[in-house]
PDB file of N, CA and C in Angstrom:
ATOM      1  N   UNK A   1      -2.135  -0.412   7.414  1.00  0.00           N
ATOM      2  CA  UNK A   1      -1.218  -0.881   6.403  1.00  0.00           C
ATOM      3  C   UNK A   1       0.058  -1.320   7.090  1.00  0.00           C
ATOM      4  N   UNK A   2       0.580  -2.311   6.772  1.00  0.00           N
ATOM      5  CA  UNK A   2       1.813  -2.959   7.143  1.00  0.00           C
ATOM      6  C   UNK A   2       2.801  -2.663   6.122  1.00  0.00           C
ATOM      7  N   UNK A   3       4.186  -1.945   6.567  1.00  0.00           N
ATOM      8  CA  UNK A   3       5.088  -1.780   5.555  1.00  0.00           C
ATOM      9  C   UNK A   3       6.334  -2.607   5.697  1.00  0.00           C
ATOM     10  N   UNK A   4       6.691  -3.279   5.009  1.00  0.00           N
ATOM     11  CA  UNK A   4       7.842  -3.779   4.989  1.00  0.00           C
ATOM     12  C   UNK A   4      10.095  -2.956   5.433  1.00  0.00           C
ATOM     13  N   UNK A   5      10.708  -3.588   6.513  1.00  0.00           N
ATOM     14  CA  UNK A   5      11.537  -2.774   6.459  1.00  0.00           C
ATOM     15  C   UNK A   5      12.234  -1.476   5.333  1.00  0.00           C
ATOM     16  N   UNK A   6      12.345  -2.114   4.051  1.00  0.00           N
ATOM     17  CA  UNK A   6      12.698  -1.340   3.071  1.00  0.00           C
ATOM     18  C   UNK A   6      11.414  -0.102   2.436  1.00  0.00           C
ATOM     19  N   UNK A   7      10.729  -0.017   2.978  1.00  0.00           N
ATOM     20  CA  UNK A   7       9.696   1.021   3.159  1.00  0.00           C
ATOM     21  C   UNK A   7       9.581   1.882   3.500  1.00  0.00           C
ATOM     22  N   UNK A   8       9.619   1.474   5.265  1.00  0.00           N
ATOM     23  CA  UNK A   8      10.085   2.122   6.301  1.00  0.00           C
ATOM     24  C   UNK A   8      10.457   3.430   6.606  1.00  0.00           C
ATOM     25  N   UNK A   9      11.850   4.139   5.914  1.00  0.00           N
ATOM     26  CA  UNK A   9      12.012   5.511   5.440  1.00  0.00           C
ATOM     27  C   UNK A   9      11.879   6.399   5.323  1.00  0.00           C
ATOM     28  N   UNK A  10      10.775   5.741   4.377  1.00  0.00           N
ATOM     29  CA  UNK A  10       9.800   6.551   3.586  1.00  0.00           C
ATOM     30  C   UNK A  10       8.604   7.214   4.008  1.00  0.00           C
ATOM     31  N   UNK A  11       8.440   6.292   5.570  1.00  0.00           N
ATOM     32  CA  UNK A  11       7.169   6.377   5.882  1.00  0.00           C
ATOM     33  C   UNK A  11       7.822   7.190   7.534  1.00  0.00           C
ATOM     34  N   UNK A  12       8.522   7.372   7.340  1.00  0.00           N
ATOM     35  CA  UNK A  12       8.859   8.072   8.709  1.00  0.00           C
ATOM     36  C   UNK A  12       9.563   6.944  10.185  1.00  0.00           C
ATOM     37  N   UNK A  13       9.939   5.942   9.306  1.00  0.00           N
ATOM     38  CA  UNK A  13      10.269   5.058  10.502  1.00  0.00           C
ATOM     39  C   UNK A  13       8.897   4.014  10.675  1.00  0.00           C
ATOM     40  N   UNK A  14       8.145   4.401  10.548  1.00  0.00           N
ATOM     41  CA  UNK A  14       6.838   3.782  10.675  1.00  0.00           C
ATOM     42  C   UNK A  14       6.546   1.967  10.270  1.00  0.00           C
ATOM     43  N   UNK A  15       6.371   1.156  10.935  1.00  0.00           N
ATOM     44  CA  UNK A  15       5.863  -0.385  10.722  1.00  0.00           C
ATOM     45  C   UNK A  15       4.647  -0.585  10.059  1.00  0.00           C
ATOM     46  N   UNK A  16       3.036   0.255  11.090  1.00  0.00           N
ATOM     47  CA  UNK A  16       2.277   0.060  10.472  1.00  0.00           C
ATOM     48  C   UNK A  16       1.987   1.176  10.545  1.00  0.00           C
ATOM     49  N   UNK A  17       0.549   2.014   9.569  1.00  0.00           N
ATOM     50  CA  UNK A  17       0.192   2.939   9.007  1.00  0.00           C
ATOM     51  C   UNK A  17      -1.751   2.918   9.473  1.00  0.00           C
ATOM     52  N   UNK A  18      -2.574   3.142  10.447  1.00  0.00           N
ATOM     53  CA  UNK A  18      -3.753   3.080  10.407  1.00  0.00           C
ATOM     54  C   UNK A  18      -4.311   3.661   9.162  1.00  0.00           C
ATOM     55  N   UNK A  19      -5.459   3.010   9.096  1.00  0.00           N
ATOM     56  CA  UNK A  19      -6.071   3.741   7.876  1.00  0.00           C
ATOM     57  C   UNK A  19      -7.649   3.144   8.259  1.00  0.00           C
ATOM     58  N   UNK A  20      -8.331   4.203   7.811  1.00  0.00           N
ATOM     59  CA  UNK A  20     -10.040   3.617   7.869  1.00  0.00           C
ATOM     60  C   UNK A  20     -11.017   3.614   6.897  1.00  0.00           C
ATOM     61  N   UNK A  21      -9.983   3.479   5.918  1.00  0.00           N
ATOM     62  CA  UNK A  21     -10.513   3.681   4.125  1.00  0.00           C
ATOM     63  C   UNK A  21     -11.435   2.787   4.131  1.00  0.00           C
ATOM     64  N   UNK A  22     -12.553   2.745   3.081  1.00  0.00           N
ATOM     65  CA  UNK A  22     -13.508   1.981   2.699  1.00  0.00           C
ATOM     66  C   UNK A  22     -12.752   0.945   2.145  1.00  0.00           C
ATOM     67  N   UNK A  23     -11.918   1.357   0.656  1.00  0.00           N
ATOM     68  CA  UNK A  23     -11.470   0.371  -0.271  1.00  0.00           C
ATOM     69  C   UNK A  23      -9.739   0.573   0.087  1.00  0.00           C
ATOM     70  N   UNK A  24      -9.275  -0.269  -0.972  1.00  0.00           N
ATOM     71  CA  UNK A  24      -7.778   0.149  -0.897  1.00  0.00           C
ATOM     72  C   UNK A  24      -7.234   1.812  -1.807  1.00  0.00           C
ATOM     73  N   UNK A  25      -8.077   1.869  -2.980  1.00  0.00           N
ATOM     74  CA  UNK A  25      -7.423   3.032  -3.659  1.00  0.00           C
ATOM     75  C   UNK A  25      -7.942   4.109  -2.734  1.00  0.00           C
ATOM     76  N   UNK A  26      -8.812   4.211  -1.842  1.00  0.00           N
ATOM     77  CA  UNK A  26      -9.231   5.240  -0.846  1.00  0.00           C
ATOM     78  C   UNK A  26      -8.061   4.868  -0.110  1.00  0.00           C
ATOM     79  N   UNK A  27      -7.496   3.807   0.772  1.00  0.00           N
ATOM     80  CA  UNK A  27      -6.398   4.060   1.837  1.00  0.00           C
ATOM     81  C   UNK A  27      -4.678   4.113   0.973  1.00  0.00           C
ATOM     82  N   UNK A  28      -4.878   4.495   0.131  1.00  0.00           N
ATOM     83  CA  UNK A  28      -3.809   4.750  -0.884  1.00  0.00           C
ATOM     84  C   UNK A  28      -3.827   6.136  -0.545  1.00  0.00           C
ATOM     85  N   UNK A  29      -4.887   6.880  -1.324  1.00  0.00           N
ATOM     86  CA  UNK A  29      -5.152   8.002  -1.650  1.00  0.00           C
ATOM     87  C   UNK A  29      -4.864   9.216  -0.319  1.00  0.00           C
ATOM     88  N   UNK A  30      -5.296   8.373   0.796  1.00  0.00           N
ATOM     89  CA  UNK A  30      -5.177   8.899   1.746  1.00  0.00           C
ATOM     90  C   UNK A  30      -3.722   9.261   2.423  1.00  0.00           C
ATOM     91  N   UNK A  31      -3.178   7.935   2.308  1.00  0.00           N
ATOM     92  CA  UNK A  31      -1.603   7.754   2.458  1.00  0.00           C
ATOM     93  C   UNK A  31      -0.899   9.097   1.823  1.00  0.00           C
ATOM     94  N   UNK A  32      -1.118   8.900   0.389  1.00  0.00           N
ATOM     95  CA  UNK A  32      -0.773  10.088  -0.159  1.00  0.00           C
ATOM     96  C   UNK A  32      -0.911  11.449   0.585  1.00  0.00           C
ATOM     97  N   UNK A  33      -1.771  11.807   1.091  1.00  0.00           N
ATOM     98  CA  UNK A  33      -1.881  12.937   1.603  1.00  0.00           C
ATOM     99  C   UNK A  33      -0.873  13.553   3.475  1.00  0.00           C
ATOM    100  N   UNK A  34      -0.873  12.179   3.818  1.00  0.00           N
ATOM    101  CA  UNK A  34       0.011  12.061   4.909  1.00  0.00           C
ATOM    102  C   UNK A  34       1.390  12.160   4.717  1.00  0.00           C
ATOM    103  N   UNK A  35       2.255  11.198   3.559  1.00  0.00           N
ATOM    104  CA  UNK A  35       2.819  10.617   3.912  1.00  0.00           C
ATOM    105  C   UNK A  35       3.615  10.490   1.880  1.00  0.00           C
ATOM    106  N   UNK A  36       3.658  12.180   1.565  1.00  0.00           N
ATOM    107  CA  UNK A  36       3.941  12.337   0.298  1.00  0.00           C
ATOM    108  C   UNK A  36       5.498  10.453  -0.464  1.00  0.00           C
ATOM    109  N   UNK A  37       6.500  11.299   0.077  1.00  0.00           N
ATOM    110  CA  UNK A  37       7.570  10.440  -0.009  1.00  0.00           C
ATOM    111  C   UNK A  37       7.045   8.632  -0.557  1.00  0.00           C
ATOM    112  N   UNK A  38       6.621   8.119   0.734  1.00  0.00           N
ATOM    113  CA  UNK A  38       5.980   7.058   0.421  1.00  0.00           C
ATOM    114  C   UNK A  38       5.113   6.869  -0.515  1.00  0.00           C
ATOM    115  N   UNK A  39       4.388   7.686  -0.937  1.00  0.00           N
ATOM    116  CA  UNK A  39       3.285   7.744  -2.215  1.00  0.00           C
ATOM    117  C   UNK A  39       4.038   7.502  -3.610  1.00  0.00           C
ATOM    118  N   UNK A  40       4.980   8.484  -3.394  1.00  0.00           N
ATOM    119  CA  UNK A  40       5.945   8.278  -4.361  1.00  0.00           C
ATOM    120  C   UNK A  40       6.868   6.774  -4.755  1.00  0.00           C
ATOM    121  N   UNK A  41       7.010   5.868  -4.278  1.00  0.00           N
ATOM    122  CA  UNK A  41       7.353   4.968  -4.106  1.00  0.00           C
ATOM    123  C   UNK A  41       6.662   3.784  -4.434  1.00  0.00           C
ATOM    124  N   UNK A  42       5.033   3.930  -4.056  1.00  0.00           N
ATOM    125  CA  UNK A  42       3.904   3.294  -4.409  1.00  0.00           C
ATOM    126  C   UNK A  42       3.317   3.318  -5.873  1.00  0.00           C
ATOM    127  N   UNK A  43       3.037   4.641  -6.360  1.00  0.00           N
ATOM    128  CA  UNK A  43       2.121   5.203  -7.081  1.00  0.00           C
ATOM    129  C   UNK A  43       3.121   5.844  -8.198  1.00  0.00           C
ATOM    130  N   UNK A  44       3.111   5.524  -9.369  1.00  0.00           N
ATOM    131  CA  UNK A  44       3.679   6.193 -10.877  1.00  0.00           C
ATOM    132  C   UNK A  44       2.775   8.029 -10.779  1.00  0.00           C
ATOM    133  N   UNK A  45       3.099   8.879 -11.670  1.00  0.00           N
ATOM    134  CA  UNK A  45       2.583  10.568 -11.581  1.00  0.00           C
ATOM    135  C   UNK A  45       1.103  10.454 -12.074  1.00  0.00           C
ATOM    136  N   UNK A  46       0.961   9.502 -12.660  1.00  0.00           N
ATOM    137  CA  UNK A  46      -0.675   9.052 -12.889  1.00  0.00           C
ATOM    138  C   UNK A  46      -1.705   8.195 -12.047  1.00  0.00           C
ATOM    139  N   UNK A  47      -0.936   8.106 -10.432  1.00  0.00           N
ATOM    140  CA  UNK A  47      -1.307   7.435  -9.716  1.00  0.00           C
ATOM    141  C   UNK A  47      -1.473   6.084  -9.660  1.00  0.00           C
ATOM    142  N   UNK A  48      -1.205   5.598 -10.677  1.00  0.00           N
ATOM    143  CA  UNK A  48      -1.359   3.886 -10.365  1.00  0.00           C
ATOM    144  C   UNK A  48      -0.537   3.321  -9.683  1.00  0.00           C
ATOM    145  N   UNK A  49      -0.755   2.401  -9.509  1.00  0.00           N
ATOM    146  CA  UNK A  49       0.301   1.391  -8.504  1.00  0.00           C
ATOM    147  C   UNK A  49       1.677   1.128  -9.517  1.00  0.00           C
ATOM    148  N   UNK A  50       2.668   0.972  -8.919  1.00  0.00           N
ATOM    149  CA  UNK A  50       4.061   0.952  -9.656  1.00  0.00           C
ATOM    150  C   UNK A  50       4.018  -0.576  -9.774  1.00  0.00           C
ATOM    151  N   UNK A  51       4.808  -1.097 -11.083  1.00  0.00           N
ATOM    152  CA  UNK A  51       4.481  -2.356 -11.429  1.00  0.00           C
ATOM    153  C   UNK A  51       5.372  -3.610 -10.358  1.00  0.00           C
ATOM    154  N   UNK A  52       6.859  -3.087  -9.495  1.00  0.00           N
ATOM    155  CA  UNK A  52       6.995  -3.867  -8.685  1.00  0.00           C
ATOM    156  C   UNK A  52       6.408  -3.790  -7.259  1.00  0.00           C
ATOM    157  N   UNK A  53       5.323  -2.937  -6.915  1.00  0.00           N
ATOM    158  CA  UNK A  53       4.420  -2.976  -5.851  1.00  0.00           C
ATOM    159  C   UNK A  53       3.175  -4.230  -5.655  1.00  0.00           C
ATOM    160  N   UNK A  54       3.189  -4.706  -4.623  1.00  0.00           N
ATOM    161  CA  UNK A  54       2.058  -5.774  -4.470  1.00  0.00           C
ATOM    162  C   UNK A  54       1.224  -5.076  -3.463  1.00  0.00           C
ATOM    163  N   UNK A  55       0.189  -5.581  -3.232  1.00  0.00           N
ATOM    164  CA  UNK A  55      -0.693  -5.200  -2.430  1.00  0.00           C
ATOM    165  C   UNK A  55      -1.745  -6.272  -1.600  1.00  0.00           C
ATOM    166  N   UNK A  56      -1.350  -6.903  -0.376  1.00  0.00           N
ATOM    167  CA  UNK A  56      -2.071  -7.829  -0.085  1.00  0.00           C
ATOM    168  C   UNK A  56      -3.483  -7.336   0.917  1.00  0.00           C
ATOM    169  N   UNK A  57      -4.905  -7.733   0.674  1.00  0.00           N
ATOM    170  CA  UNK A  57      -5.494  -7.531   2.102  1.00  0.00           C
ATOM    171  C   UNK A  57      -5.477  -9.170   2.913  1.00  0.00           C
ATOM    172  N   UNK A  58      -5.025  -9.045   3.892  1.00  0.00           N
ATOM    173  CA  UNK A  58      -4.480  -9.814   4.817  1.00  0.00           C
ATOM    174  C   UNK A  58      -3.559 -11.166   3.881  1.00  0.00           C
ATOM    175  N   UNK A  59      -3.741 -11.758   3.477  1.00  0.00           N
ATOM    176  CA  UNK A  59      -3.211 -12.662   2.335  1.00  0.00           C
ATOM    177  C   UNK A  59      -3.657 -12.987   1.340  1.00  0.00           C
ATOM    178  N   UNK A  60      -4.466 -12.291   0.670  1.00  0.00           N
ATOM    179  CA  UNK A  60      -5.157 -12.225  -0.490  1.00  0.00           C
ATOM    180  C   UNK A  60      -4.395 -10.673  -1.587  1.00  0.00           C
ATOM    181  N   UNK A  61      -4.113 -10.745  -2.525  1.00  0.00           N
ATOM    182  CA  UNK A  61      -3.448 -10.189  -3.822  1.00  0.00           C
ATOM    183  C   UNK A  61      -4.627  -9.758  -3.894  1.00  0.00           C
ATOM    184  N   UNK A  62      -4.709  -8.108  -4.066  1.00  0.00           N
ATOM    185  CA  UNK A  62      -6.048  -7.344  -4.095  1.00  0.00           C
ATOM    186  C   UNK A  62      -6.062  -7.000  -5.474  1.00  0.00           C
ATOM    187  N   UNK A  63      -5.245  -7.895  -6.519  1.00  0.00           N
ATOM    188  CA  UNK A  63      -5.441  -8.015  -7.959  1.00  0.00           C
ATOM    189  C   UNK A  63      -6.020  -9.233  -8.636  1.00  0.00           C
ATOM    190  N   UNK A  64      -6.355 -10.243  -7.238  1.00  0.00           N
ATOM    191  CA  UNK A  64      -7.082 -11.364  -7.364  1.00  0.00           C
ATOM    192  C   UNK A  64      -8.321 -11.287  -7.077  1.00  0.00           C
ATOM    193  N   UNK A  65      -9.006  -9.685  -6.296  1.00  0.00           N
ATOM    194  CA  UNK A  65     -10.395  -9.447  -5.897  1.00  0.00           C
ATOM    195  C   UNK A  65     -10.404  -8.358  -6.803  1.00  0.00           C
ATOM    196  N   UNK A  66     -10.905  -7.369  -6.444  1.00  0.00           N
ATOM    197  CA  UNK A  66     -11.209  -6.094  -7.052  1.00  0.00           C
ATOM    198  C   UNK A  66     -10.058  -4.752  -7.504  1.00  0.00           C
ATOM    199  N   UNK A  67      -8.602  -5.178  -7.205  1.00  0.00           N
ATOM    200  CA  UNK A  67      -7.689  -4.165  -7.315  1.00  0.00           C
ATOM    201  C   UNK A  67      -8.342  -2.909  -6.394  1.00  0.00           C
ATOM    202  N   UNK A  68      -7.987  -1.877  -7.050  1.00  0.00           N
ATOM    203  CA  UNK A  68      -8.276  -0.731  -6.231  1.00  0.00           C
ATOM    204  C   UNK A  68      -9.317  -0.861  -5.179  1.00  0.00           C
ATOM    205  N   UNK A  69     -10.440  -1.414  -5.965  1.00  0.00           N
ATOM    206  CA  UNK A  69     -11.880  -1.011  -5.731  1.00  0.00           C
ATOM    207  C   UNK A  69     -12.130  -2.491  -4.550  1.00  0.00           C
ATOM    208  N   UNK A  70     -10.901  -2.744  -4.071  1.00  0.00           N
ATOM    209  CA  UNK A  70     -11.373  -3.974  -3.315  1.00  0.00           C
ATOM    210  C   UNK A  70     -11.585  -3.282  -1.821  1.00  0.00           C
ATOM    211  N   UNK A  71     -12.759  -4.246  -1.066  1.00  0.00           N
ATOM    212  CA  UNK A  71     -13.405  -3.040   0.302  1.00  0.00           C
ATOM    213  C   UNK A  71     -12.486  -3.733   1.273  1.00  0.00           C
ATOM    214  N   UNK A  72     -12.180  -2.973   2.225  1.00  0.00           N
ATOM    215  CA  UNK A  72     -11.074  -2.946   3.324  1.00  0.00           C
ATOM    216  C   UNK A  72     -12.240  -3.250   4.588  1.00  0.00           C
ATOM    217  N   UNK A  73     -12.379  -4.492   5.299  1.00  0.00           N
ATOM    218  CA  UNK A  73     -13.281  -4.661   6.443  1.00  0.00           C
ATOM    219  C   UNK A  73     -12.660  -4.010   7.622  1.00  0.00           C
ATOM    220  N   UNK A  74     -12.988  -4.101   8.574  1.00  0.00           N
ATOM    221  CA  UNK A  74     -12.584  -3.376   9.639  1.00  0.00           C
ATOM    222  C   UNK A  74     -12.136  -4.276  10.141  1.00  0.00           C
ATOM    223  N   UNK A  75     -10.577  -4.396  10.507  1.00  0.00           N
ATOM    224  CA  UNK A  75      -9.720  -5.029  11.329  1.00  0.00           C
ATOM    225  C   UNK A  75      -9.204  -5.826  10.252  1.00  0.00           C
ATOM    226  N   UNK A  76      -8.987  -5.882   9.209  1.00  0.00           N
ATOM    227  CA  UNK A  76      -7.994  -6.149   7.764  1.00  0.00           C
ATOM    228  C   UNK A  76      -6.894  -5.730   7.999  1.00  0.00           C
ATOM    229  N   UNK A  77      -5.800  -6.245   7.466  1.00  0.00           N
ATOM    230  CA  UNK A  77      -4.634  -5.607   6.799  1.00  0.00           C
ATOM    231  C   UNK A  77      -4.022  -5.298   5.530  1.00  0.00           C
ATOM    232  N   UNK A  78      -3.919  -4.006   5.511  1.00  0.00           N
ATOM    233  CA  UNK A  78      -2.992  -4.173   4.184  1.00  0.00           C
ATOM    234  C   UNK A  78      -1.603  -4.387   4.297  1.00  0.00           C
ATOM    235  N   UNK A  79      -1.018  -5.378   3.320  1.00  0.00           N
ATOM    236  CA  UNK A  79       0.571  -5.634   3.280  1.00  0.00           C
ATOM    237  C   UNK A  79       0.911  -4.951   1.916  1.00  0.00           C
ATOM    238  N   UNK A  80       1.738  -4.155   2.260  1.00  0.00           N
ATOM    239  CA  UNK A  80       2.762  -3.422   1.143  1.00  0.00           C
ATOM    240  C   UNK A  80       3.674  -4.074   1.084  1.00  0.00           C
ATOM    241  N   UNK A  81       4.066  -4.743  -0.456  1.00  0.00           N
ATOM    242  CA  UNK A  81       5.049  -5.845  -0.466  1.00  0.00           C
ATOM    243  C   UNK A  81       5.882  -5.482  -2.040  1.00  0.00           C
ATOM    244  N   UNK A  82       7.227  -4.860  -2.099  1.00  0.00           N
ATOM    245  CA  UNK A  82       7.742  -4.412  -2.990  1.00  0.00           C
ATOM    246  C   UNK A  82       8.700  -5.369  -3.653  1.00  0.00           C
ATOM    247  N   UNK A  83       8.506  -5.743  -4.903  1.00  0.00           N
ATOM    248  CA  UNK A  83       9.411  -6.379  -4.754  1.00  0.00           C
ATOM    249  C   UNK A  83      10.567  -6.436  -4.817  1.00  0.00           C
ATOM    250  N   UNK A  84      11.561  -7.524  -4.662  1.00  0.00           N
ATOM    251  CA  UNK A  84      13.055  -8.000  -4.342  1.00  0.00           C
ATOM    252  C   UNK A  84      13.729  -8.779  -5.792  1.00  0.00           C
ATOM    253  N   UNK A  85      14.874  -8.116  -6.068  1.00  0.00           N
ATOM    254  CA  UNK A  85      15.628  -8.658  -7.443  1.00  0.00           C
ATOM    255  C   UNK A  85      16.903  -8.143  -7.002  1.00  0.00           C
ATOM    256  N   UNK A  86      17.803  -8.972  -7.504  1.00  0.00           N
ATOM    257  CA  UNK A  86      19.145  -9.172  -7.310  1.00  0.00           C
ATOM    258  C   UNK A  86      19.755  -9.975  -7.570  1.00  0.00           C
ATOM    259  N   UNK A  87      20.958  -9.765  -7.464  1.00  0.00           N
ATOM    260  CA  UNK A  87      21.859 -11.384  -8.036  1.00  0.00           C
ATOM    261  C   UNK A  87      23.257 -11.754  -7.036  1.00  0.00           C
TER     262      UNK A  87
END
């Protein structure tokens, strides 16, 4: 998983995040267990994805394939991409 600077933090300083999940809600799920803080940030108390969170595998919107249930190939990326508002 690739995190964006404003992420970062959360994740311990961390850029990218290995993961060897099948799908994405498996390398979510997993995250979670590493890496509480950041989960929190991602994921609402019912676990879903928070509505300004994106989720790309390599440049594809994994709400344009399968959402959760989309399969993670080996040597993919995920991009964690939060979004940005301001004035």
């Amino acid at each position: 998983m690739v995190l964006p600077a404003v992420l970062r933090p959360a994740a311990g300083g961390l850029r990218e995040i290995p993961t060897e999940a099948a799908t994405v809600g498996q390398a979510l799920d997993l995250l979670a267990g590493q890496l509480p803080l950041l989960e929190r940030r991602l994921r609402d108390e019912r676990g879903r994805l928070r509505q300004h969170v994106r989720i790309y595998l390599d440049s594809d919107d994994i709400f344009d394939l399968a959402g959760m249930d989309t399969p993670v190939p080996p040597g993919a990326k995920l991009h964690i991409v939060p979004a940005v508002s301001g004035g």
